[in-house]
Structures are given as structure tokens and as C-alpha cells.
C-alpha atoms as a PDB file:
ATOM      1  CA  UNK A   1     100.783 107.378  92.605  1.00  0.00           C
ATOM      2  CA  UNK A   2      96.609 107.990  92.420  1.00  0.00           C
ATOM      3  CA  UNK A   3      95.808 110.740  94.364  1.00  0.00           C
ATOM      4  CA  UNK A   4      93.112 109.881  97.400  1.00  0.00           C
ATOM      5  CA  UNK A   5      90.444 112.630  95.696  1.00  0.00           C
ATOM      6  CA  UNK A   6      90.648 110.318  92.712  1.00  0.00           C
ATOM      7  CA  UNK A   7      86.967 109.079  92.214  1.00  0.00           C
ATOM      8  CA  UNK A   8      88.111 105.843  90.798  1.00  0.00           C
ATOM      9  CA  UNK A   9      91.119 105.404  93.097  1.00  0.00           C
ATOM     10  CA  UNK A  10      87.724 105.971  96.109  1.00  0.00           C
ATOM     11  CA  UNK A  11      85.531 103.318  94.173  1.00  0.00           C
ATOM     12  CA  UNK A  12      88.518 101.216  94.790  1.00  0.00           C
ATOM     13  CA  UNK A  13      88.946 101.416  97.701  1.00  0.00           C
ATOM     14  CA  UNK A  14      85.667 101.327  98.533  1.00  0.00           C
ATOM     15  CA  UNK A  15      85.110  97.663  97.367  1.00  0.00           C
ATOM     16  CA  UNK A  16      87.879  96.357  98.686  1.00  0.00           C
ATOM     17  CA  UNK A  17      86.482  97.605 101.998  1.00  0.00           C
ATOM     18  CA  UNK A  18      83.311  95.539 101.379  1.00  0.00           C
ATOM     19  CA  UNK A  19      85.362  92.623 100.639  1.00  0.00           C
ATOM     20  CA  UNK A  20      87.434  92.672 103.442  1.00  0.00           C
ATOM     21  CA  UNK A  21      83.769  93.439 105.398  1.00  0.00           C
ATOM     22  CA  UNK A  22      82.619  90.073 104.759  1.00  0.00           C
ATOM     23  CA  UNK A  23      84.801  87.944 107.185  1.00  0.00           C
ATOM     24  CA  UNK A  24      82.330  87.175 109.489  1.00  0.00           C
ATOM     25  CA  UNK A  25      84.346  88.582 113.081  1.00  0.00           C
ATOM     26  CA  UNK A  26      84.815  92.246 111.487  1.00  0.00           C
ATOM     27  CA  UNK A  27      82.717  95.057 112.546  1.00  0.00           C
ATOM     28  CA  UNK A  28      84.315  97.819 110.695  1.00  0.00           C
ATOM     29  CA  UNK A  29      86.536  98.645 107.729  1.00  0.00           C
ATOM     30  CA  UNK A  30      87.952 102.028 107.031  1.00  0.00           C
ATOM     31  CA  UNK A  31      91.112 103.168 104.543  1.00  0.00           C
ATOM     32  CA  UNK A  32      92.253 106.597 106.410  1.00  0.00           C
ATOM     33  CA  UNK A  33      94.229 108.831 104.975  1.00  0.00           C
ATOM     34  CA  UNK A  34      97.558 109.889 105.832  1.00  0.00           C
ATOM     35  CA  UNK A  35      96.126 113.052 107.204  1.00  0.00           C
ATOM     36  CA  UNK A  36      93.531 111.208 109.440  1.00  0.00           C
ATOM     37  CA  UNK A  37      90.481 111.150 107.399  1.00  0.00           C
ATOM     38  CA  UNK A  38      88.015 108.162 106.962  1.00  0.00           C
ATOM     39  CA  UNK A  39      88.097 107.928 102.814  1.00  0.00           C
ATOM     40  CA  UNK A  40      86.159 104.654 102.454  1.00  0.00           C
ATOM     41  CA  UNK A  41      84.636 102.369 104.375  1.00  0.00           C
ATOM     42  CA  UNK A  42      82.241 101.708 107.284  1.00  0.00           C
ATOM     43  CA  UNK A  43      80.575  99.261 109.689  1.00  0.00           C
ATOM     44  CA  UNK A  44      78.899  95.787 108.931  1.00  0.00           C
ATOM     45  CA  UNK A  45      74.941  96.277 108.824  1.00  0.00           C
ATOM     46  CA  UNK A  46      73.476  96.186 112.641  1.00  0.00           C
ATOM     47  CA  UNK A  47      76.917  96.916 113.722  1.00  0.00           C
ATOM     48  CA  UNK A  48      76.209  99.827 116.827  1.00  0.00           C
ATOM     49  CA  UNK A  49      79.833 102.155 117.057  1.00  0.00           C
ATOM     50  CA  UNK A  50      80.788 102.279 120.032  1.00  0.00           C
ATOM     51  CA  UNK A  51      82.216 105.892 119.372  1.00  0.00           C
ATOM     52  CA  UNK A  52      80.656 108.799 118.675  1.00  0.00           C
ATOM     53  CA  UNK A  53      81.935 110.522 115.056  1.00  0.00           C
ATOM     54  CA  UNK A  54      83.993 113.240 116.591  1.00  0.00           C
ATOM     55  CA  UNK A  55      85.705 110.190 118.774  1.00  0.00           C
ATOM     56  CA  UNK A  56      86.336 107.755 115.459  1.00  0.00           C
ATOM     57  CA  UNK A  57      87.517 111.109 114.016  1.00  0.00           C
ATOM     58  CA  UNK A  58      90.188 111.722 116.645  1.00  0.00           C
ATOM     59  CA  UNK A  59      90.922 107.907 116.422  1.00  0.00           C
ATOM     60  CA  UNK A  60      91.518 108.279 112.370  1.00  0.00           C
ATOM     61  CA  UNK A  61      94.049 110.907 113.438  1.00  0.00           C
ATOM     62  CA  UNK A  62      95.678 109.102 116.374  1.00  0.00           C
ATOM     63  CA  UNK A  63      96.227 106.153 113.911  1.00  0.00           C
ATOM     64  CA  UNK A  64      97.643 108.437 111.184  1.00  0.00           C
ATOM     65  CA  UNK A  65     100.089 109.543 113.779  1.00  0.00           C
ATOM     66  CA  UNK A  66     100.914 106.889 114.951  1.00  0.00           C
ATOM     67  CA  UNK A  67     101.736 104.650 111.505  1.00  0.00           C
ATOM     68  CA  UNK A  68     103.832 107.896 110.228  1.00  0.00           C
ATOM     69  CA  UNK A  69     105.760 107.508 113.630  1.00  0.00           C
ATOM     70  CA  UNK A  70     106.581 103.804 113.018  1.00  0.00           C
ATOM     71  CA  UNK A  71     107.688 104.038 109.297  1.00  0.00           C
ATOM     72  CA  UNK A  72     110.804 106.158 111.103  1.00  0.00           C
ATOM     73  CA  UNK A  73     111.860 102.686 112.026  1.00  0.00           C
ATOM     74  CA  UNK A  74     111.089 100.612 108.535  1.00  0.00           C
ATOM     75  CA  UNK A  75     115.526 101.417 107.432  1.00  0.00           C
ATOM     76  CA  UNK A  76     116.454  99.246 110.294  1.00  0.00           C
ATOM     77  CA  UNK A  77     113.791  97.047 111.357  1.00  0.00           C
ATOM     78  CA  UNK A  78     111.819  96.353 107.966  1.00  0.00           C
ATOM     79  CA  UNK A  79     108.227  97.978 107.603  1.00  0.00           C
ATOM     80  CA  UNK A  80     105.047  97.185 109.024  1.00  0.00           C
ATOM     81  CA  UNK A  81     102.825  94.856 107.863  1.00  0.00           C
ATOM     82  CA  UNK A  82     100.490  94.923 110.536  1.00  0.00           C
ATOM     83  CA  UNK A  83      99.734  96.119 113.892  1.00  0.00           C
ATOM     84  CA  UNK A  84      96.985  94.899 116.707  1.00  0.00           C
ATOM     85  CA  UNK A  85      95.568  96.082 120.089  1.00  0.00           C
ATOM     86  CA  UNK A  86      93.303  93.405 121.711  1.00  0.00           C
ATOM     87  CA  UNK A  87      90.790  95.358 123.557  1.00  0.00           C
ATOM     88  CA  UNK A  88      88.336  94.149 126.494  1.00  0.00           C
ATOM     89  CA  UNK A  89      85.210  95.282 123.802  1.00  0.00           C
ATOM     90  CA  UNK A  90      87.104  95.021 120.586  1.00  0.00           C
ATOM     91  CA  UNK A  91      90.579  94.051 118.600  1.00  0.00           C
ATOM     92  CA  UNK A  92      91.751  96.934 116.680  1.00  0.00           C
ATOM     93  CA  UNK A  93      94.057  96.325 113.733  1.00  0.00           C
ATOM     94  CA  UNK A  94      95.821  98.502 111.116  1.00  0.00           C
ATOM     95  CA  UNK A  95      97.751  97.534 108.016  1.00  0.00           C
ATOM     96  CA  UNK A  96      99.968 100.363 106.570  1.00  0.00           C
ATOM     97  CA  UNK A  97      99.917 100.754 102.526  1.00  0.00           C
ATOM     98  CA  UNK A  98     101.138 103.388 100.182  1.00  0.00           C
ATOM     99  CA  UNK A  99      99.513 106.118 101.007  1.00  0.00           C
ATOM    100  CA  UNK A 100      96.642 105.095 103.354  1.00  0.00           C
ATOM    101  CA  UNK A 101      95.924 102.809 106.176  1.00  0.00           C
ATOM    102  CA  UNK A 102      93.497 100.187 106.347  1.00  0.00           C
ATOM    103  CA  UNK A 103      91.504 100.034 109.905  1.00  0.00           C
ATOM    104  CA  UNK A 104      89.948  96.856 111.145  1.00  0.00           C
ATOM    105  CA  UNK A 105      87.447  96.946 113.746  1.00  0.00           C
ATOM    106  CA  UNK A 106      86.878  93.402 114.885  1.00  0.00           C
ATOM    107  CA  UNK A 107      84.890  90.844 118.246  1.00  0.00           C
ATOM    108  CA  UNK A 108      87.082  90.990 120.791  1.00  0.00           C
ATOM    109  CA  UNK A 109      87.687  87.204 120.570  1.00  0.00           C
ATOM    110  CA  UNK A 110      89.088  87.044 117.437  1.00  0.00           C
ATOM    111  CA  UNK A 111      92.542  85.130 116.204  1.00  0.00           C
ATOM    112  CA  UNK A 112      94.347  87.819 115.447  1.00  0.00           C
ATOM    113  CA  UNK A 113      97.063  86.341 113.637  1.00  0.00           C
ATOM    114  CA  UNK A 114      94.582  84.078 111.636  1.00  0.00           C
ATOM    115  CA  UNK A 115      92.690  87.361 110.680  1.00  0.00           C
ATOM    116  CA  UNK A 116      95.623  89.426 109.678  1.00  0.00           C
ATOM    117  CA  UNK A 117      96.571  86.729 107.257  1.00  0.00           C
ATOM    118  CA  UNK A 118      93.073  86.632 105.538  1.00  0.00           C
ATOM    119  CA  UNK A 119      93.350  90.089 105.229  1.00  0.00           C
ATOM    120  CA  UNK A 120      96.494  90.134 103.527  1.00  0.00           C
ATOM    121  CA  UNK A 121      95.708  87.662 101.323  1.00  0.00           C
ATOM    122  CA  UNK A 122      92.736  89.481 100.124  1.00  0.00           C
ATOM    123  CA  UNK A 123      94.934  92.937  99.795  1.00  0.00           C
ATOM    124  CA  UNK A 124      97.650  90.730  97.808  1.00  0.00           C
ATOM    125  CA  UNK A 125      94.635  89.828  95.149  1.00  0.00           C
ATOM    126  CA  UNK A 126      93.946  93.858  94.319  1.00  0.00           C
END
């Protein structure tokens, strides 16, 4: 397994971030550690946060926690390939992988189901 500090394992990541970026409904792309810490990623150009950092921060952790809590259930009910909260401002969607989680940030009027499978598709091609 790379380990996250790995520079080449970050470049990585980092350009599949960008490539995932480019679907036209996504405002944001982050991989987060296990721990809770933004490793790669960012927002689309002219894209305003609607958090602060120390909020996206405690969101990074809150989304850790939270994916660690389901993979308790992955023995009996299979694991998680993705996960979605549709938002009044925004849809917020997580896909668990080895030893990170990628974040999606995307218009609140998105197909979520339509999305998740572009996503996967590109995270099948790495």
C-alpha cells in the first residue's frame, strides 16, 4: 500500500482530482485522508466555498468518521461504493477507496446517480 506522504502517490491523486473536476456540475474535488485531512484537490476556478477553512476542515473530519463508521457494516451488507446528501445549496457525495475518500462537491440540481456513475467510471480507468 503507498503511503499518503508519498509525493508520487499525491501527484496522483492530484490529477485524478482535476479529471474528475472537469464534469461540468462539480464544484469541488478533494481525496481526504483517513484521519480527516484534505491531501489533494480543490474547487473549480470562480467556484466561491461556501465554508470557511476551519468549517471544510471539520467537514474532512466528520466525513472520515463517518466512512470508518460504515465499513463496520461492509461483512454483512457489502461495502460502499458511494454515498450522497442532496442539499438545498449543494449535493455532497463521497466514494470510499483504500485508504482515502474522494469528496464531491456538486449544483444542487444534479443527477446524482448519473454523476456517481461518471465518476466511477473515471476511478475504474486509474
Amino acid at each position: 500500500m503507498l503511503k499518503i506522504e508519498n509525493s508520487k502517490y499525491l501527484e496522483k491523486c492530484q490529477k485524478q482530482c482535476e479529471k474528475i473536476l472537469s464534469e461540468p456540475e462539480i464544484r469541488f474535488v478533494g481525496i481526504i485522508s483517513e484521519m480527516g485531512k484534505l491531501i489533494a484537490g480543490g474547487f473549480k476556478k470562480g467556484v466561491v466555498p461556501l465554508q470557511d477553512d476551519s468549517e471544510r476542515q471539520t467537514l474532512y473530519m466528520e466525513l472520515a468518521l463517518r466512512v470508518a463508521t460504515r465499513r463496520e457494516f461492509d461483512s454483512s451488507m457489502g461495502r460502499v461504493k458511494y454515498s450522497a446528501a442532496r442539499r438545498e445549496k449543494v449535493v455532497m457525495m463521497s466514494f470510499p477507496l483504500k485508504n482515502c475518500i474522494l469528496m464531491i462537491v456538486a449544483v444542487p440540481y444534479v443527477n446524482i446517480d448519473r454523476l456517481a456513475y461518471r465518476i466511477i467510471q473515471k476511478l475504474d480507468q486509474q
